[in-house]
N, C-alpha and C. Protein backbone atom coordinates (compact mmCIF):
# COMPACT_ATOMS: atom_id res chain seq x y z
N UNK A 1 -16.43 -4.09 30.97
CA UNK A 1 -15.49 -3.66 29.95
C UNK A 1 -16.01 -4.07 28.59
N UNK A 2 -15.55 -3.38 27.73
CA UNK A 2 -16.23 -3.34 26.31
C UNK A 2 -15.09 -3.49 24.73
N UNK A 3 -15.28 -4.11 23.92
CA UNK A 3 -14.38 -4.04 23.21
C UNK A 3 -14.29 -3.09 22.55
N UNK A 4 -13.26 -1.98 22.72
CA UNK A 4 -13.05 -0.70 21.54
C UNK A 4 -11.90 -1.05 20.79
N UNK A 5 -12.15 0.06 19.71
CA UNK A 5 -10.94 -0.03 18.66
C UNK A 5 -10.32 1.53 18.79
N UNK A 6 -9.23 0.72 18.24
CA UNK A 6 -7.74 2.10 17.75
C UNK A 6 -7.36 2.09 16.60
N UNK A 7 -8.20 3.12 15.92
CA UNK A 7 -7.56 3.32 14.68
C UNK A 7 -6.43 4.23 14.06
N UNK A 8 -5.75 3.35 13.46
CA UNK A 8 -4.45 4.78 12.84
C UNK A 8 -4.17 4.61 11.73
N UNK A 9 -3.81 5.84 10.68
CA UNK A 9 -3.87 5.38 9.62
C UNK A 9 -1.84 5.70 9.47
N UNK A 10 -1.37 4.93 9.00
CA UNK A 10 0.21 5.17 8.60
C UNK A 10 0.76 5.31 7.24
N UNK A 11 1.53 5.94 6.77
CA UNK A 11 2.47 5.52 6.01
C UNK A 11 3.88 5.03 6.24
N UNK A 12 4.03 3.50 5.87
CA UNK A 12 4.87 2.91 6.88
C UNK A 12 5.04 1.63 5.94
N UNK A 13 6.53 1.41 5.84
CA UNK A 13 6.95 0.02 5.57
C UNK A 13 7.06 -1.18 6.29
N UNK A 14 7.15 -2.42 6.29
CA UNK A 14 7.44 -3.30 7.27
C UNK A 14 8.04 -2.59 8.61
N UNK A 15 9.45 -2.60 8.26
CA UNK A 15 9.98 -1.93 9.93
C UNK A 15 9.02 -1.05 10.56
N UNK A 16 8.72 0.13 9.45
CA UNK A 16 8.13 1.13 9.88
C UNK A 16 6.46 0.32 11.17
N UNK A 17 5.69 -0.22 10.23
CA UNK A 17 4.88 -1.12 10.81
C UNK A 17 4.97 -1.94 11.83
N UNK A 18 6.09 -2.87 11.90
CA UNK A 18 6.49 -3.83 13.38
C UNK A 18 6.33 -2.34 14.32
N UNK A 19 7.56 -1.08 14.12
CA UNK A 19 7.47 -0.13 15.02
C UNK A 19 6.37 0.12 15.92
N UNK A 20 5.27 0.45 14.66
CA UNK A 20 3.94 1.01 15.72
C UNK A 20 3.57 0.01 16.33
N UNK A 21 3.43 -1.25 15.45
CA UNK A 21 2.69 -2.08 16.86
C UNK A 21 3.56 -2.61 18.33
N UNK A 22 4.59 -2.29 18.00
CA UNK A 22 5.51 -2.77 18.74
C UNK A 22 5.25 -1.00 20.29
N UNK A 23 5.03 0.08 19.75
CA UNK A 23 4.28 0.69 20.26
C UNK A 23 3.07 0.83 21.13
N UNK A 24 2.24 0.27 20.33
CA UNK A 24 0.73 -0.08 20.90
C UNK A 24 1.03 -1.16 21.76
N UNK A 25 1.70 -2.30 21.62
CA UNK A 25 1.83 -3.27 22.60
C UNK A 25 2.31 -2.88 23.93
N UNK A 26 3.83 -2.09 24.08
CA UNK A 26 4.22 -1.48 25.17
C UNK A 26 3.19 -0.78 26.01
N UNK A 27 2.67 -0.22 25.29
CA UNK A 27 1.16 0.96 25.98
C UNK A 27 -0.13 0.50 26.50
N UNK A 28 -0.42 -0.74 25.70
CA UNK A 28 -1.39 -1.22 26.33
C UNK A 28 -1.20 -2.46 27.50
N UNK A 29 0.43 -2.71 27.44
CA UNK A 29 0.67 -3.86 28.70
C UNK A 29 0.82 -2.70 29.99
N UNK A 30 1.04 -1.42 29.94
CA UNK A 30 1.44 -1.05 30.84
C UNK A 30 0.10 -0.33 31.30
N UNK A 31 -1.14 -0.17 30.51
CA UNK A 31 -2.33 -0.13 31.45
C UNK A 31 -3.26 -0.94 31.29
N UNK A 32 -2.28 -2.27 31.75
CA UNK A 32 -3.37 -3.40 32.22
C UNK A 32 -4.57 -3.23 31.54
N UNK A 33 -4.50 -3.17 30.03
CA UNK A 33 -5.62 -3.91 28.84
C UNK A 33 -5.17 -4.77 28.15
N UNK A 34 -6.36 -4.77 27.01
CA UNK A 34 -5.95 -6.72 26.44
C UNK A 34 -6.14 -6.13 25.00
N UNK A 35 -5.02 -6.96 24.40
CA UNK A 35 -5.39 -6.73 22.71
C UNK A 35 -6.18 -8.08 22.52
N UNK A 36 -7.54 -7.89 22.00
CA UNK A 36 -8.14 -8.93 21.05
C UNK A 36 -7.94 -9.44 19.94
N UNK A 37 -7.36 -8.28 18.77
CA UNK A 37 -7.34 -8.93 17.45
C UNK A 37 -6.25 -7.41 17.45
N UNK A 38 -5.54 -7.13 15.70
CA UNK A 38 -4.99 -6.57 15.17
C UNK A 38 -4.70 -6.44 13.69
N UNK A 39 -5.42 -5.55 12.89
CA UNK A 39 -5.94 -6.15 12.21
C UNK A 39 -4.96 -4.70 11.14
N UNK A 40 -4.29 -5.08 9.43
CA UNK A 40 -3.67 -4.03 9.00
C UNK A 40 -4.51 -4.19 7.32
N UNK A 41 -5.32 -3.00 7.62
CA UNK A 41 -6.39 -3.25 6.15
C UNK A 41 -5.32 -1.72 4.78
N UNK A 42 -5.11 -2.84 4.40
CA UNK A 42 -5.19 -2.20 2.73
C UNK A 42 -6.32 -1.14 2.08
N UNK A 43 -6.85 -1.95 2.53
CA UNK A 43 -8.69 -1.18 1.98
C UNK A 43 -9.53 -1.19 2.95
N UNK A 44 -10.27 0.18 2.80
CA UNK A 44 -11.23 0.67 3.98
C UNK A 44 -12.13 -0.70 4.02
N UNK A 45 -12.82 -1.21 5.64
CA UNK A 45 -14.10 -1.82 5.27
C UNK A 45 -14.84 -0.99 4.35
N UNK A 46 -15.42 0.12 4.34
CA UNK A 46 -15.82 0.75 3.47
C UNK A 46 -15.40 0.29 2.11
N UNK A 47 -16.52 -0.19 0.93
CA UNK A 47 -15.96 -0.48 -0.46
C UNK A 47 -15.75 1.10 -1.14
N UNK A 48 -16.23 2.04 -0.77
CA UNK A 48 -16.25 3.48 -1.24
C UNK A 48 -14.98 4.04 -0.75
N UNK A 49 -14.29 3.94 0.15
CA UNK A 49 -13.67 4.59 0.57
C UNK A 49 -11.92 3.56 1.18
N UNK A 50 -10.81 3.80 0.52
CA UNK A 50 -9.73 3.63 1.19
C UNK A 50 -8.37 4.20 1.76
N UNK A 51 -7.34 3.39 2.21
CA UNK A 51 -6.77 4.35 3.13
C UNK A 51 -5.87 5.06 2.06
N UNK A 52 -5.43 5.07 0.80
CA UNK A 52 -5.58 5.89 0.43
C UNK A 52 -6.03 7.43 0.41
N UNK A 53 -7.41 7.38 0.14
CA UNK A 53 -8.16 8.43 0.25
C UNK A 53 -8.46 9.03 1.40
N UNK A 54 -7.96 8.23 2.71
CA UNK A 54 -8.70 9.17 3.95
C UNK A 54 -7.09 9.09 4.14
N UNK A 55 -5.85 8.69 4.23
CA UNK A 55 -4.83 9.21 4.67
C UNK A 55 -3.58 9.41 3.70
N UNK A 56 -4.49 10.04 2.21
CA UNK A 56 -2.94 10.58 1.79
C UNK A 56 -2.52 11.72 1.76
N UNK A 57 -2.73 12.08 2.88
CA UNK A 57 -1.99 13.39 3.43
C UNK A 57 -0.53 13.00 3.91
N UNK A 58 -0.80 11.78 4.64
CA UNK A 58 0.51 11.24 4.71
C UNK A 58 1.87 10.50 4.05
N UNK A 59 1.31 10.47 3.27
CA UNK A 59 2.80 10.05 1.62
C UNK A 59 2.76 11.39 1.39
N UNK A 60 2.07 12.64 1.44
CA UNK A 60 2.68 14.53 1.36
C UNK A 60 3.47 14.49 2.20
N UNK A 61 2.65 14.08 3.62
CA UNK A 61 3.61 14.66 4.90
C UNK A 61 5.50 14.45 4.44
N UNK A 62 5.46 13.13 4.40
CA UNK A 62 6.47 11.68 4.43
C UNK A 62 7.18 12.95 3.16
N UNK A 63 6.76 13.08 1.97
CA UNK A 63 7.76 13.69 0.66
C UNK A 63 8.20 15.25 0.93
N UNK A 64 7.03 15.57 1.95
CA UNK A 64 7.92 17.05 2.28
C UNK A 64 9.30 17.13 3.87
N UNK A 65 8.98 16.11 4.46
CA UNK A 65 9.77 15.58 5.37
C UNK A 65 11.18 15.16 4.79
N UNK A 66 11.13 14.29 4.12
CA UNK A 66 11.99 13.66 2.91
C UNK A 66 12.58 13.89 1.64
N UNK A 67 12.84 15.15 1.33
CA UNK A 67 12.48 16.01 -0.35
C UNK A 67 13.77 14.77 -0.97
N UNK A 68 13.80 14.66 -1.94
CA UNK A 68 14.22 13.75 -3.06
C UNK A 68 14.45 12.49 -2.66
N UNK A 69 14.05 11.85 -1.31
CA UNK A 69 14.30 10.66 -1.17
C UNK A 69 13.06 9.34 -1.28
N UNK A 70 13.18 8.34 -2.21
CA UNK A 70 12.29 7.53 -2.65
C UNK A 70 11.45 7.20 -1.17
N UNK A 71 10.65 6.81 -1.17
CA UNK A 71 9.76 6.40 -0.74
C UNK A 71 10.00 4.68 0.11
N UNK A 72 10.42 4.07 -1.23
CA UNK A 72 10.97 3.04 -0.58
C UNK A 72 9.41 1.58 -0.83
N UNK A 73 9.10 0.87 -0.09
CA UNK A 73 8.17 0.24 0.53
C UNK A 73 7.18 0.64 1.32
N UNK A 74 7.11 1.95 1.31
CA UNK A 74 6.16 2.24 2.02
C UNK A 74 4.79 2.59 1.70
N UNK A 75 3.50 2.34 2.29
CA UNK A 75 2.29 2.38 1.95
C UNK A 75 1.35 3.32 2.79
N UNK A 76 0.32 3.68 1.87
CA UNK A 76 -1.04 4.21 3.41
C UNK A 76 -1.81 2.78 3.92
N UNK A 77 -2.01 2.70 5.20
CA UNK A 77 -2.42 1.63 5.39
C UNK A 77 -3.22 2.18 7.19
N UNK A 78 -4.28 1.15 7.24
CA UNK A 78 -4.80 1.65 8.52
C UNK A 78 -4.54 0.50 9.44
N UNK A 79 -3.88 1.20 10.54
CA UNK A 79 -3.65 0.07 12.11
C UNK A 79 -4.91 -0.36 12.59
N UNK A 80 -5.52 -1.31 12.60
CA UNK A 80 -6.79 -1.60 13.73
C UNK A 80 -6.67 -2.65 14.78
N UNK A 81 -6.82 -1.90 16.09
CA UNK A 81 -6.35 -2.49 17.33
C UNK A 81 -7.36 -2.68 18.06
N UNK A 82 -8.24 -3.74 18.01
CA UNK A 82 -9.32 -3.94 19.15
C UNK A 82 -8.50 -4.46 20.43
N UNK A 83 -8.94 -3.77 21.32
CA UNK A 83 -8.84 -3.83 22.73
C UNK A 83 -9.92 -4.03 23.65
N UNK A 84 -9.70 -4.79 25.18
CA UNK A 84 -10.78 -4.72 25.73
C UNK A 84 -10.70 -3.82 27.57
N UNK A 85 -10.92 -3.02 27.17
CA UNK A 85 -10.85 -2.17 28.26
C UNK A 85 -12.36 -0.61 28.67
N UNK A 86 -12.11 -0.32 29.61
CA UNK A 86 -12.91 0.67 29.76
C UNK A 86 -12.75 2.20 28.82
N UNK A 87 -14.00 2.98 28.95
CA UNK A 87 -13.43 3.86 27.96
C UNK A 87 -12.43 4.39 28.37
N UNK A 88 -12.16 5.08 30.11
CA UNK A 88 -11.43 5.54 30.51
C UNK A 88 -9.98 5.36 30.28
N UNK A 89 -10.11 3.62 30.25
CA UNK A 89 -8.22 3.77 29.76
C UNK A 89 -8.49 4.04 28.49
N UNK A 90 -8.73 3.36 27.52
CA UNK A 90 -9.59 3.35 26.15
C UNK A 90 -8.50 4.88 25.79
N UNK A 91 -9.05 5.63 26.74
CA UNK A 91 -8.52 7.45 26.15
C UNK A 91 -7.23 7.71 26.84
N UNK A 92 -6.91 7.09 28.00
CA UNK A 92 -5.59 7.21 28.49
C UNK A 92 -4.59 6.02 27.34
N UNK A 93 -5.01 4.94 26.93
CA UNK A 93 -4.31 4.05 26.18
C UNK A 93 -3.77 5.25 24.28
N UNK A 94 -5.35 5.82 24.37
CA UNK A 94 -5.32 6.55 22.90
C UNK A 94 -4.06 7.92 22.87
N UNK A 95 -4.08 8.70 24.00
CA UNK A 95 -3.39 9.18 23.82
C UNK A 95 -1.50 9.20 24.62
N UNK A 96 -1.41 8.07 25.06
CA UNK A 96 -0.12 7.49 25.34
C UNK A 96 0.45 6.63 24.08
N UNK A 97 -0.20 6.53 23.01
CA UNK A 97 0.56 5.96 21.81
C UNK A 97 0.54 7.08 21.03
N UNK A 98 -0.33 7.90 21.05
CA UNK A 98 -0.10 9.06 20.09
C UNK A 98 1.66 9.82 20.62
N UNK A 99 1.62 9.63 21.59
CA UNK A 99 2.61 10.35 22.05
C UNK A 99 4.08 9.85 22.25
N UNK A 100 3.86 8.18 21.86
CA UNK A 100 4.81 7.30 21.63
C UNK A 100 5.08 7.25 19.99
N UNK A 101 4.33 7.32 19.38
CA UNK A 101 4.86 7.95 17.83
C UNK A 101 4.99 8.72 17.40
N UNK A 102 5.16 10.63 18.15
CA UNK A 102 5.63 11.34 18.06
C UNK A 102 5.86 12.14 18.88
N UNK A 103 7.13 11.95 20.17
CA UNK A 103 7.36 12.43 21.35
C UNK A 103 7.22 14.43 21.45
N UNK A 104 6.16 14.57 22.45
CA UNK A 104 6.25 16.05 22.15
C UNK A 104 7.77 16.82 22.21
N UNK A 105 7.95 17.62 20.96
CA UNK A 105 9.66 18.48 21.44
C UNK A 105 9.83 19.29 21.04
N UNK A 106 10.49 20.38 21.84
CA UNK A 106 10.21 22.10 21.86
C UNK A 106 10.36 22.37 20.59
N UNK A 107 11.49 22.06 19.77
CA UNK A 107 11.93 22.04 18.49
C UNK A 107 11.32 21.13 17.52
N UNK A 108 11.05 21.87 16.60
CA UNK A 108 10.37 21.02 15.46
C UNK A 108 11.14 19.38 14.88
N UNK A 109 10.82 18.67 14.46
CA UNK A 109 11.30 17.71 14.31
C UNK A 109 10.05 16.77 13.34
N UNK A 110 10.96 15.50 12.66
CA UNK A 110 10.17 14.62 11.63
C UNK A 110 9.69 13.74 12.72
N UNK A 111 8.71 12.52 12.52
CA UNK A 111 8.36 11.72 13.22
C UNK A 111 8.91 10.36 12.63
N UNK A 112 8.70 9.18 13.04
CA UNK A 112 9.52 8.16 12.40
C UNK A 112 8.54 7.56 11.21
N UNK A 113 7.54 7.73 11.50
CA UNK A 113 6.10 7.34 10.91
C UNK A 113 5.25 8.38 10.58
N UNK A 114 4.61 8.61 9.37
CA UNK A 114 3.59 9.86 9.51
C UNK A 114 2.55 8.86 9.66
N UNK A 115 1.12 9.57 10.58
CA UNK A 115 0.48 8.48 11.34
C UNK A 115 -0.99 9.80 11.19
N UNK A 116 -1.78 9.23 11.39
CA UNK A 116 -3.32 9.81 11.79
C UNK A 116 -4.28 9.32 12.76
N UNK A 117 -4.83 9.48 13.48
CA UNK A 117 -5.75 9.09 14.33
C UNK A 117 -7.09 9.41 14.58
N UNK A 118 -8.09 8.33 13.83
CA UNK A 118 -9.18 8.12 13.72
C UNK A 118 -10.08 8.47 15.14
């Protein structure tokens, strides 16, 4: 087994934030992997590049979801979840949280978090 990462990029306040990880935790206890670290960067490792710039699509998403309502505390910010598991769960873990922060439904609907996945 190998250590991979999960990246997501959010726009998300505190609550909003406990949420997802509180997400990722449920998902990865239930296929028997391990979180190593968890890590919530402001700024890309990249000095060229931050989450800003690779996820503000999501403060659009969030204001057209939301039309006249402030924003609040909320930021772009990227989730990083090292885990130690095979790739196989690795991709069963990746897409059982995607699907825990925005349950598929016939009818259109907002999500609680606008979210991206690296």
């Amino acid at each position: 087994m190998r250590t991979r990462l999960l990246r997501l990029g959010l726009y998300a306040d505190g609550p909003g934030l406990d949420w997802v990880r509180e997400v990722v935790e449920r998902v990865v206890a239930a296929h028997s992997a391990r979180i190593v670290a968890v890590d919530v960067h402001r700024t890309h490792p990249d000095p060229e590049s931050a989450p800003a710039e690779l996820y503000d699509h999501l403060a659009d998403q969030w204001a057209i979801e939301h039309p006249g309502q402030h924003a609040g505390a909320r930021e772009l910010v990227e989730l990083q979840v090292r885990l130690r598991c095979s790739l196989r769960t690795w991709r069963r873990l990746r897409t059982a949280v995607l699907l825990g922060l925005c349950p598929p439904d016939p009818e259109p609907h907002v999500c609680r978090v606008p979210w991206s996945a690296c």
